[in-house]
Protein backbone atom coordinates (compact mmCIF):
# COMPACT_ATOMS: atom_id res chain seq x y z
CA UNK A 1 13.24 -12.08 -12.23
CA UNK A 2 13.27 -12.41 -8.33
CA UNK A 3 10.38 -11.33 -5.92
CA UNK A 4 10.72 -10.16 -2.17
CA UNK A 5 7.45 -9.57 -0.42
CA UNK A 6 8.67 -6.90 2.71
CA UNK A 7 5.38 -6.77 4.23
CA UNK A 8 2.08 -8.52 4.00
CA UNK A 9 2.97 -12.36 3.39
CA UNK A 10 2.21 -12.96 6.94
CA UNK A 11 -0.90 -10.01 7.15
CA UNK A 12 -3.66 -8.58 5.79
CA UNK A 13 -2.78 -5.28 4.64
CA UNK A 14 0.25 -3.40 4.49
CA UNK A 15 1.43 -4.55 1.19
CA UNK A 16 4.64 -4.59 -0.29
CA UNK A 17 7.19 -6.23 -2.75
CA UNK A 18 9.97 -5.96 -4.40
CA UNK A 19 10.89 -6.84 -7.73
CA UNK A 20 14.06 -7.11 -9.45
CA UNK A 21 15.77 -8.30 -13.22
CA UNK A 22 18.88 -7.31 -14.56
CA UNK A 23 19.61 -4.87 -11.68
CA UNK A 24 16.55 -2.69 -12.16
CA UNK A 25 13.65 -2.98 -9.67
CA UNK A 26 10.40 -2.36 -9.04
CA UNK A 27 8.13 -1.85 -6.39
CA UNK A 28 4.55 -2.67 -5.83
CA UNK A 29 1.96 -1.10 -3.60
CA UNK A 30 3.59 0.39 -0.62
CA UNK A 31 1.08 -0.10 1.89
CA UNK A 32 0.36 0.96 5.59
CA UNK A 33 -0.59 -1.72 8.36
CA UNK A 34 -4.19 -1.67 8.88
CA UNK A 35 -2.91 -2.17 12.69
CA UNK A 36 -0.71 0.84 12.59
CA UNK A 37 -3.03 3.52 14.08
CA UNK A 38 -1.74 6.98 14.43
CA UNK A 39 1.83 5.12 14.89
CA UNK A 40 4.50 6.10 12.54
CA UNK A 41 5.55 3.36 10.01
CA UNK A 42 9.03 3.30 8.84
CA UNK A 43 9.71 2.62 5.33
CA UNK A 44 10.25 -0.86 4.07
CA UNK A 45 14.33 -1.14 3.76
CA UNK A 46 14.35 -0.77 -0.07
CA UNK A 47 16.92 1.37 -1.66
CA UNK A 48 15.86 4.81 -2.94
CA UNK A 49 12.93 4.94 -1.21
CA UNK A 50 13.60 7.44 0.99
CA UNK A 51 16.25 9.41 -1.28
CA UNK A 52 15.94 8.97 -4.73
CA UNK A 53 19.31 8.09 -4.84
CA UNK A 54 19.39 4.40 -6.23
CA UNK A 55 19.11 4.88 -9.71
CA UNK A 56 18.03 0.80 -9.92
CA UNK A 57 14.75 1.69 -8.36
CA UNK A 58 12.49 2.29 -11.11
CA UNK A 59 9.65 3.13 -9.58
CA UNK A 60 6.37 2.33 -7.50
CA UNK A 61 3.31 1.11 -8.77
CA UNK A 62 0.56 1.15 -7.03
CA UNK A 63 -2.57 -1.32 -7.46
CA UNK A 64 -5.40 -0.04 -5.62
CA UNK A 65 -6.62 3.38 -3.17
CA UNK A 66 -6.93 2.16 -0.57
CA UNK A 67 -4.39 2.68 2.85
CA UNK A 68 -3.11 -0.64 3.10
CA UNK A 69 -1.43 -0.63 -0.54
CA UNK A 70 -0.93 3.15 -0.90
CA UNK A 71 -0.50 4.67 2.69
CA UNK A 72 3.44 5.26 3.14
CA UNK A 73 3.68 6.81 -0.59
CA UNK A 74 3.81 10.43 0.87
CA UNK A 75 7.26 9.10 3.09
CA UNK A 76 9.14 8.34 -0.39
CA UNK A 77 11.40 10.90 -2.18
CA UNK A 78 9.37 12.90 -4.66
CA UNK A 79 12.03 11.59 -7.72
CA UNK A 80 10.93 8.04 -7.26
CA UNK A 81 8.00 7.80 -9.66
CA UNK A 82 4.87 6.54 -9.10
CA UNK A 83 2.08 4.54 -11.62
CA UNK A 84 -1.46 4.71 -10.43
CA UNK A 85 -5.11 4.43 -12.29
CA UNK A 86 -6.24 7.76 -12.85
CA UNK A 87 -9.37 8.00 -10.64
CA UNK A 88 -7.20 6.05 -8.61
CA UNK A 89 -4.81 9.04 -7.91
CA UNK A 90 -7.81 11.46 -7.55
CA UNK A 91 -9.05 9.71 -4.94
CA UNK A 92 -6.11 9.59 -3.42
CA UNK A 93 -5.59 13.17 -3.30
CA UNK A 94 -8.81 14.69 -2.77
CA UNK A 95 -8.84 12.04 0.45
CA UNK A 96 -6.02 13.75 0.93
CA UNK A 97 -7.84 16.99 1.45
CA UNK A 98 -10.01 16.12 4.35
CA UNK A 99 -7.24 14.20 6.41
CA UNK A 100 -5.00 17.02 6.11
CA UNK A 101 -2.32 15.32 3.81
CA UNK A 102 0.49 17.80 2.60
CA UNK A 103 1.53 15.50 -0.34
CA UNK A 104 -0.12 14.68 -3.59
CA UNK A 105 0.72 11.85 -5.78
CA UNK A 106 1.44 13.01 -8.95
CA UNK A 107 1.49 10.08 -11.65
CA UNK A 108 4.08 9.05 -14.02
CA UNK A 109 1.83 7.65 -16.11
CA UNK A 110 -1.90 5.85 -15.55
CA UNK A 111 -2.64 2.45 -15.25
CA UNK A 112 -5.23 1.66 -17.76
CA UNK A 113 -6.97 -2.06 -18.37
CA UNK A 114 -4.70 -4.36 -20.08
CA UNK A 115 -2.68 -1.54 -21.69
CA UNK A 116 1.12 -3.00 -21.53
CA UNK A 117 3.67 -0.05 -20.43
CA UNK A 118 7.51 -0.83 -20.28
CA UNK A 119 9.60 0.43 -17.61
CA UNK A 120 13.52 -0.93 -17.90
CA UNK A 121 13.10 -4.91 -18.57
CA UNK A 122 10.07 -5.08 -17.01
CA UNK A 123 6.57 -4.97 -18.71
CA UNK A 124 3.87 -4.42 -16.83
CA UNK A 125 0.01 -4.98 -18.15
CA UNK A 126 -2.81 -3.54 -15.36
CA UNK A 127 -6.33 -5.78 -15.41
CA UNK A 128 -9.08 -3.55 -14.15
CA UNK A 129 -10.32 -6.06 -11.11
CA UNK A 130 -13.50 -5.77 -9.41
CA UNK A 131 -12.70 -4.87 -5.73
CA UNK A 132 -14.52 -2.32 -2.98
CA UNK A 133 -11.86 0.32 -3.54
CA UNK A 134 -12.68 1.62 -7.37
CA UNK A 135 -10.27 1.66 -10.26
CA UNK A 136 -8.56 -1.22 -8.77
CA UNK A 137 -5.59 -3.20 -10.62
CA UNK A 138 -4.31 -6.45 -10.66
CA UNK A 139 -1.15 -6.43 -12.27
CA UNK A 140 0.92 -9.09 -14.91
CA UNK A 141 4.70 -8.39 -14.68
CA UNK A 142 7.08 -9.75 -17.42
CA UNK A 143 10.81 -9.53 -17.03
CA UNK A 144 13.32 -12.01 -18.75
CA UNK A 145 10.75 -14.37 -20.13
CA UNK A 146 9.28 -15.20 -16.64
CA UNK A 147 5.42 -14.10 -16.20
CA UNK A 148 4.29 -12.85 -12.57
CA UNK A 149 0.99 -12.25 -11.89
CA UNK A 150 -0.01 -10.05 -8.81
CA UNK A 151 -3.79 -9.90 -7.63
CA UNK A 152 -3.81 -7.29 -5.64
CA UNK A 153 -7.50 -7.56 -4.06
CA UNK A 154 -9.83 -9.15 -5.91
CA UNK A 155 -13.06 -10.33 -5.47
CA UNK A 156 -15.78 -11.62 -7.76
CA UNK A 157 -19.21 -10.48 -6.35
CA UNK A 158 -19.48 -6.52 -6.58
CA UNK A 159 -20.36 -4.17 -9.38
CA UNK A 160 -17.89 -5.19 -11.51
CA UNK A 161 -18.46 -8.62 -11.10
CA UNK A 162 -17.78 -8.79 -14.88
CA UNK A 163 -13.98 -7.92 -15.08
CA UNK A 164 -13.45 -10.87 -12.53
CA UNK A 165 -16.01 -12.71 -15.29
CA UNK A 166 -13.48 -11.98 -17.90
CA UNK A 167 -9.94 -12.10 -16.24
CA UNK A 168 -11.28 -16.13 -15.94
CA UNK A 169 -12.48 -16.06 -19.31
CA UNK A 170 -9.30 -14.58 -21.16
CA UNK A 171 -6.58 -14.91 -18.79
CA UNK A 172 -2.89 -14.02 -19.62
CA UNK A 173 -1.06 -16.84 -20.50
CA UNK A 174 1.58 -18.42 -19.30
CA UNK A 175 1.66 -17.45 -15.86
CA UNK A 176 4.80 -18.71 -13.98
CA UNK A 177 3.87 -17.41 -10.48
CA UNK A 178 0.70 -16.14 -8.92
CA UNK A 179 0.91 -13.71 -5.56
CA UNK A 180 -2.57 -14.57 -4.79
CA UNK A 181 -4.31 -12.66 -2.02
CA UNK A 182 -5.99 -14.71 0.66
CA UNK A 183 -8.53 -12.36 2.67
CA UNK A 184 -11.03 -15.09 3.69
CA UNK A 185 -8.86 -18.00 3.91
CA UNK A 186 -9.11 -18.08 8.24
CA UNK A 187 -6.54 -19.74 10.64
CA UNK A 188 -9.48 -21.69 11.80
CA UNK A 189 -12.32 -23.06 10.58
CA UNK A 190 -14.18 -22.93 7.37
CA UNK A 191 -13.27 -20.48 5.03
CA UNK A 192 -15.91 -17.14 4.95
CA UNK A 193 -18.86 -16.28 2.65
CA UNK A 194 -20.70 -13.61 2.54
CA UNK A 195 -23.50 -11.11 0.77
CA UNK A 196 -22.87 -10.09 -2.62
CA UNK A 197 -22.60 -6.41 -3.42
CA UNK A 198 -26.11 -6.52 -4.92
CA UNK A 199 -27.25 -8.35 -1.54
CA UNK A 200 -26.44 -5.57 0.16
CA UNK A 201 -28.42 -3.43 -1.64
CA UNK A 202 -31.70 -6.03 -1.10
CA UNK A 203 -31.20 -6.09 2.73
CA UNK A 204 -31.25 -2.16 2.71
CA UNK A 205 -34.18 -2.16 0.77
CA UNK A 206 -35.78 -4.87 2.78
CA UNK A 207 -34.74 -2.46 6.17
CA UNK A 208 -36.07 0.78 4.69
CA UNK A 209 -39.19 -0.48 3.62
CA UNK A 210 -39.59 -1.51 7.57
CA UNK A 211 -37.96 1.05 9.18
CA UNK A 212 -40.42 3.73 9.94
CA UNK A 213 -37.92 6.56 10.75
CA UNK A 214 -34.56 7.37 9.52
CA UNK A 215 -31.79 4.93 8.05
CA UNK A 216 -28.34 5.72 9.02
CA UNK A 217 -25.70 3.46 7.82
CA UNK A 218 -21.64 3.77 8.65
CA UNK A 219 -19.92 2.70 5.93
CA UNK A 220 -16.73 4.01 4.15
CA UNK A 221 -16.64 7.12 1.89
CA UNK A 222 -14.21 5.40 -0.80
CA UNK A 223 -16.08 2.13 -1.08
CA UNK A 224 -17.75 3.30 -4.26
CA UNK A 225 -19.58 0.18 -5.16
CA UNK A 226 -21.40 0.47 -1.42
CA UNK A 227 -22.22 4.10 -2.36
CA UNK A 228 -23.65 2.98 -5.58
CA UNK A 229 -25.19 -0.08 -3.52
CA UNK A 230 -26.84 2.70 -0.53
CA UNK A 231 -28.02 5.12 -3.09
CA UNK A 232 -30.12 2.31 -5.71
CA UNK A 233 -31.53 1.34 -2.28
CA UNK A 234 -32.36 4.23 -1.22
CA UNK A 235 -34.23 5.57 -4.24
CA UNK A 236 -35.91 1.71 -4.47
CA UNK A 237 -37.56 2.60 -1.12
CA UNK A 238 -38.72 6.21 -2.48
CA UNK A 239 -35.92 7.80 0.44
CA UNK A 240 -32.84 10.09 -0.33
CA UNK A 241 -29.66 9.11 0.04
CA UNK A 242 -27.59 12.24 2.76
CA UNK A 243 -23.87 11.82 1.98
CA UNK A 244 -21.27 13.98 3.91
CA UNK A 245 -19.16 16.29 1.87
CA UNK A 246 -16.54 13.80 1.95
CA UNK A 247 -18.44 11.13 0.35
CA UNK A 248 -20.01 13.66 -2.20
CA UNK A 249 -16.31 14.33 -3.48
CA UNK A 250 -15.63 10.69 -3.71
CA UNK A 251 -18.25 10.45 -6.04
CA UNK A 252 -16.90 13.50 -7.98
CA UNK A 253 -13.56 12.04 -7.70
CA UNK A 254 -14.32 8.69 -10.03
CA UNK A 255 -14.59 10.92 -12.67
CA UNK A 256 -17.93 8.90 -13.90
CA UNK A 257 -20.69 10.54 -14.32
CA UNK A 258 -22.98 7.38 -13.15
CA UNK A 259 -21.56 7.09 -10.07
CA UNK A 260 -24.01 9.06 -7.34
CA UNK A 261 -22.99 12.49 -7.10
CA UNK A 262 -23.79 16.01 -6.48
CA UNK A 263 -26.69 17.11 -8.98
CA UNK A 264 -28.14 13.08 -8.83
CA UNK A 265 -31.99 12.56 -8.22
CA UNK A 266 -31.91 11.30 -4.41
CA UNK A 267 -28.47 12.31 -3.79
CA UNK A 268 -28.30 15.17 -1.22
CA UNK A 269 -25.16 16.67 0.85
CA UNK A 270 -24.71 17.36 4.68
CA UNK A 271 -21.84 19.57 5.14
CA UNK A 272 -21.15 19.01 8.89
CA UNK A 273 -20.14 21.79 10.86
CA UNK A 274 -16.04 20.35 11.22
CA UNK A 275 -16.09 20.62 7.07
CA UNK A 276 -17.32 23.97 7.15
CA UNK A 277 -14.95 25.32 9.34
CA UNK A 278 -11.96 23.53 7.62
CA UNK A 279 -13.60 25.37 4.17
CA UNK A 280 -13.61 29.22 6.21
CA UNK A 281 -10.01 28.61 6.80
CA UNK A 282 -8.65 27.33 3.95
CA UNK A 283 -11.29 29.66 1.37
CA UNK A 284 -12.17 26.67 -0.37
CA UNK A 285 -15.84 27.50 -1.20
CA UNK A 286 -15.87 26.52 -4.00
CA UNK A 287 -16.34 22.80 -2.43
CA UNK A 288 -19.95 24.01 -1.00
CA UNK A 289 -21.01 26.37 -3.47
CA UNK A 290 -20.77 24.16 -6.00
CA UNK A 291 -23.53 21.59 -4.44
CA UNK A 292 -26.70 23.56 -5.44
CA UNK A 293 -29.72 22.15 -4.88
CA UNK A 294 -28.40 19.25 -3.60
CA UNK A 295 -27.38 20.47 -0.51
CA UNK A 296 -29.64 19.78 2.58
CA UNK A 297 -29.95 20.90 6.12
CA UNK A 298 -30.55 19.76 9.79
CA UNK A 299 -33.56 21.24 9.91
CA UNK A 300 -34.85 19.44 6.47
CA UNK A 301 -33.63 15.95 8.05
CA UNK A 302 -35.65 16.44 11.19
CA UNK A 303 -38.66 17.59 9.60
CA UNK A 304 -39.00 14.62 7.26
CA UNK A 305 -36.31 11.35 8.37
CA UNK A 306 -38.38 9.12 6.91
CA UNK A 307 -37.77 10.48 3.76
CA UNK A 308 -33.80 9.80 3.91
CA UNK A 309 -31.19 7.54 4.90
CA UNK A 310 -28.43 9.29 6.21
CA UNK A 311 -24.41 8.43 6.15
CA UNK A 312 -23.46 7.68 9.64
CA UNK A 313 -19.71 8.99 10.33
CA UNK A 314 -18.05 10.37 13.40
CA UNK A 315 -18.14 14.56 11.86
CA UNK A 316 -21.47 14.42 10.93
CA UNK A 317 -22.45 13.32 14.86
CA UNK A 318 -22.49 16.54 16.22
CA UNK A 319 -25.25 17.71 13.57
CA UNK A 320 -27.07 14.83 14.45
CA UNK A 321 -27.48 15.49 17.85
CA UNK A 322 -27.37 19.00 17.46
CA UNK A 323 -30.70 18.72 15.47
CA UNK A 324 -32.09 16.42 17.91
CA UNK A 325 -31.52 18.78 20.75
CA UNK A 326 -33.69 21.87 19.15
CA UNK A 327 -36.68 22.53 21.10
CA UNK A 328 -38.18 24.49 18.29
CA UNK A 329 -39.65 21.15 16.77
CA UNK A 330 -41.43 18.45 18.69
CA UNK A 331 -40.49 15.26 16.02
CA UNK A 332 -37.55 13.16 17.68
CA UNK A 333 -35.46 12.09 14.00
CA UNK A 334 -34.61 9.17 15.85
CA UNK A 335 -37.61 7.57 16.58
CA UNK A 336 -38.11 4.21 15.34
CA UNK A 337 -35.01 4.73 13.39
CA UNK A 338 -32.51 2.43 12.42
CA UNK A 339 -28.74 2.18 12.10
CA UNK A 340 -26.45 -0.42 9.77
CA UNK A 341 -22.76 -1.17 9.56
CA UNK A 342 -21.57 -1.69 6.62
CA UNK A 343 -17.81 -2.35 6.59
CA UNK A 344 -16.00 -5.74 8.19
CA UNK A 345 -17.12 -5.81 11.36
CA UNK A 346 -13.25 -6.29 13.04
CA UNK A 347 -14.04 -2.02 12.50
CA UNK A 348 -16.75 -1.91 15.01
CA UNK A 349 -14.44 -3.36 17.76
CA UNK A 350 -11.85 -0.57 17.23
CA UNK A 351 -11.49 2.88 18.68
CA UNK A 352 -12.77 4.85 16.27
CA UNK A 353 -15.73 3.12 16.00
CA UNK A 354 -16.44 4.07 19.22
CA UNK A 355 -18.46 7.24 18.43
CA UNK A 356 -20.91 5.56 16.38
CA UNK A 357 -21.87 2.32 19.07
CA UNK A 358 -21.89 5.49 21.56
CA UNK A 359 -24.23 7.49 19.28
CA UNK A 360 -26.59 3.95 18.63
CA UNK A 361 -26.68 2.68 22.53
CA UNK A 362 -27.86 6.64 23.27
CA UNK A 363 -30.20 6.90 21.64
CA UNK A 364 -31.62 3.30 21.20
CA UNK A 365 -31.04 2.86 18.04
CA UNK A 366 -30.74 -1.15 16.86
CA UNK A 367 -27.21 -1.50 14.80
CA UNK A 368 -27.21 -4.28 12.27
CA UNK A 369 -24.57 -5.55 9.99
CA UNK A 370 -25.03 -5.21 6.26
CA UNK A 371 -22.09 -5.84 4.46
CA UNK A 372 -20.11 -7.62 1.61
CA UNK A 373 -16.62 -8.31 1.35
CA UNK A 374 -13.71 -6.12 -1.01
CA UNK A 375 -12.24 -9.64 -0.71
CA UNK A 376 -12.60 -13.16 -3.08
CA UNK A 377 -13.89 -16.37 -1.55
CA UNK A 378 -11.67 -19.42 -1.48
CA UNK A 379 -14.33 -20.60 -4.35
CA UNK A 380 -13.41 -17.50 -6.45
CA UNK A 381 -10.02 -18.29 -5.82
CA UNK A 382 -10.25 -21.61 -6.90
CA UNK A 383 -11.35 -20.81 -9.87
CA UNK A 384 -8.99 -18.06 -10.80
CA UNK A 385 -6.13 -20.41 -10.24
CA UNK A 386 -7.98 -22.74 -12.36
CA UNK A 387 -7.90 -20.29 -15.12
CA UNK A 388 -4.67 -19.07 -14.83
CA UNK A 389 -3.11 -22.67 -14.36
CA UNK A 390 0.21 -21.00 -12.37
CA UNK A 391 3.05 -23.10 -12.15
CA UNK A 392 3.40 -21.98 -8.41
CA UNK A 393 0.59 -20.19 -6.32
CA UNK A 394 2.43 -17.59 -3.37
CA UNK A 395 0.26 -16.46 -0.62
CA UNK A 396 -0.09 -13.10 0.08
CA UNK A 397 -2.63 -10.87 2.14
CA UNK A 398 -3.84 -13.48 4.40
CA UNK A 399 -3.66 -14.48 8.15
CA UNK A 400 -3.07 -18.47 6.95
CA UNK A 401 -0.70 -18.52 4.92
CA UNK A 402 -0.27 -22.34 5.73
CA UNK A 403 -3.53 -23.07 5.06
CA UNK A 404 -3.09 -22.56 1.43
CA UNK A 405 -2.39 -25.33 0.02
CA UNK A 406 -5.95 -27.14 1.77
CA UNK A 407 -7.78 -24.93 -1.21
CA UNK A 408 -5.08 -24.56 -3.68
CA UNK A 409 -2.31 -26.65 -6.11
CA UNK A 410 0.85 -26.31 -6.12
CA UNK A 411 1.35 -23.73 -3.08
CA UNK A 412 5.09 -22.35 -2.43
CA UNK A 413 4.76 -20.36 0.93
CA UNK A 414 7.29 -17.24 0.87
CA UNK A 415 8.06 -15.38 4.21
CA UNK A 416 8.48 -11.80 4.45
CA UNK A 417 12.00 -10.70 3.39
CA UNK A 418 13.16 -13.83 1.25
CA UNK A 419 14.14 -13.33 -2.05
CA UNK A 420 13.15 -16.09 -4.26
CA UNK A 421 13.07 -16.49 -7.98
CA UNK A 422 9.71 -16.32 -10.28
């Protein structure tokens, strides 16, 4: 069995590698470049991406939802097929929805925890990981008696805290190389810590309980665990979590009824006015009828905004202010408010982010940084390599690579493009 990594040895993000054994390959994640923008990202040069036409190409599977390992799928040929976790690919495609996306994925078959499926020589076994994006894989592939063993990203401090637990606990055997992702190993310095998932929600509670007006906090709409993280806080500090519609059909999109959705106690929906237009033109009403109850209004938010904490995204903005500007009540909703960030804070320094430091610095609003990591520590790490005792440990997904083998044994640095042999 031979590997090629095509992008993301040297990176984080924008995953990809190739896989072949006895002329059949495979492909996992096909990820876009977290630096890419609006740019457009040319396919990785792997035959039958683009076409279908290689009949060697098996197929692509893809670990986890989130852009950076799933984001060029829609540029492949329809034929090529495609292995995803099942929330996984409903996420994907009810994202898909709000950005505009003409393509849905449409599964092969499901990845499902440590449920072998066989595809030419290879066998492939998903382990259900604990990571920020949900119904996230790391994946064992066996071809021709040789064992690799992909992470995708991992970490071992969020909800599911338990499947990294037991991936160290029972780990596959036998493992002859490990593509180990590398978030927080840093070109410099010591390598990062950070809050656990369940610090996160602490520190909101903490802020809510001293924050006399409204809680806003910018975080993103498919980081599950941070939804689940938000909303416990919120209903803690006797508040209401506001989600946008986008974030309400994440929750619907797990497919688990315990993750905060529509209908929850505490969970209520703000359909900003750029969804409801989108929903007139398309006739998709059934997307806002279906809220009930839970739906709430501007004019419910500034009545009461100590009542709520309130999702803090560039569409619901305009609401915001909007609600601030009527006359017809005298209570400002942003008095002695308070605003958090919760995603890496390399986001707030982009573009995008722009909006929401505008919105904060306007209206004097302190921003604060709550957040935990989709990533492992190097401590994690250690251990996982301890428990899966590889004969050779690959970086992948990090900034320093060559920094591996400080924290790790036996460390075999691949570059991008090389084909080398498991």
């Amino acid at each position: 069995m031979r590997v090629r990594i095509h992008r993301g040895a040297q990176e984080i993000g924008g995953n990809c590698i190739e896989i072949e054994a006895r002329g059949s390959r495979l492909v996992l994640d096909l990820g876009r470049p977290l630096d890419a923008g609006r740019d457009e990202v040319p396919l990785p040069a792997i035959s039958g991406l683009a076409d279908g036409a290689d009949g060697s190409l098996l197929g692509v599977v893809i670990s986890h939802p989130h852009q950076d390992h799933y984001g060029l799928l829609p540029q492949i040929a329809a034929s090529v097929p495609v292995f995803i976790g099942e929330s996984a690919q409903r996420l994907v495609n009810e994202a898909a929805w709000f950005i505009g996306a003409k393509q849905a994925i449409r599964a092969r078959e499901h990845l499902r925890h440590r449920r072998p499926l066989s595809l030419g020589p290879f066998r492939i076994t998903p382990f259900l990981n604990d990571h920020s994006a949900y119904d996230a894989y790391s994946l064992l592939i066996e071809a021709g008696g040789r064992r690799l063993f992909y992470t995708g990203d991992i970490r071992g401090s969020g909800r599911k805290a338990g499947m990294f637990e037991a991936l160290c606990t029972r780990p596959p055997r036998e493992v002859h190389s490990l593509l180990m992702e590398g978030t927080h190993v840093r070109p410099a310095g010591p390598a990062s810590q950070g809050l656990t998932e369940r610090g996160v929600e602490e520190e909101l509670l903490s802020l809510c309980r001293r924050t006399h007006g409204a809680v806003f906090v910018a975080y993103s709409g498919q980081n599950i665990d941070r939804l689940v993280s938000i909303h416990r806080a919120a209903l803690r500090a006797g508040r209401e979590l506001v989600v946008d519609l986008y974030g309400a059909t994440m929750g619907q999109a797990t497919g688990n009824p315990r993750i905060p959705q529509p209908g929850h106690r505490g969970l209520r929906v703000l359909v900003p006015q750029r969804q409801r237009v989108k929903i007139r033109k398309e006739g998709c009403f059934e997307r806002v009828n279906s809220l009930g109850r839970s739906r709430v209004y501007a004019d419910e938010l500034k009545a009461s905004p100590s009542k709520f904490i309130i999702t803090l995204r560039a569409n619901v903005l305009p609401d915001l202010e909007g609600c601030r500007s009527s006359r017809a009540e005298s209570r400002d909703p942003f008095s002695d408010a308070h605003a958090v960030w919760s995603m890496w804070d390399g986001y707030l320094e982009q573009h995008n982010s722009q909006r929401v430091r505008d919105f904060a610095a306007r209206h004097e609003v302190p921003l604060t940084s709550i957040h935990a990591s989709g990533h492992a520590t190097v401590p994690e790490l250690q251990r996982l390599v301890a428990s899966l005792a590889p004969e050779r440990v690959v970086p992948i997904h990090s900034s320093a690579t060559g920094r591996f083998a400080e924290f790790f044994p036996r460390v075999v640095n691949h570059p991008d493009g090389e084909w080398w042999t498991v």
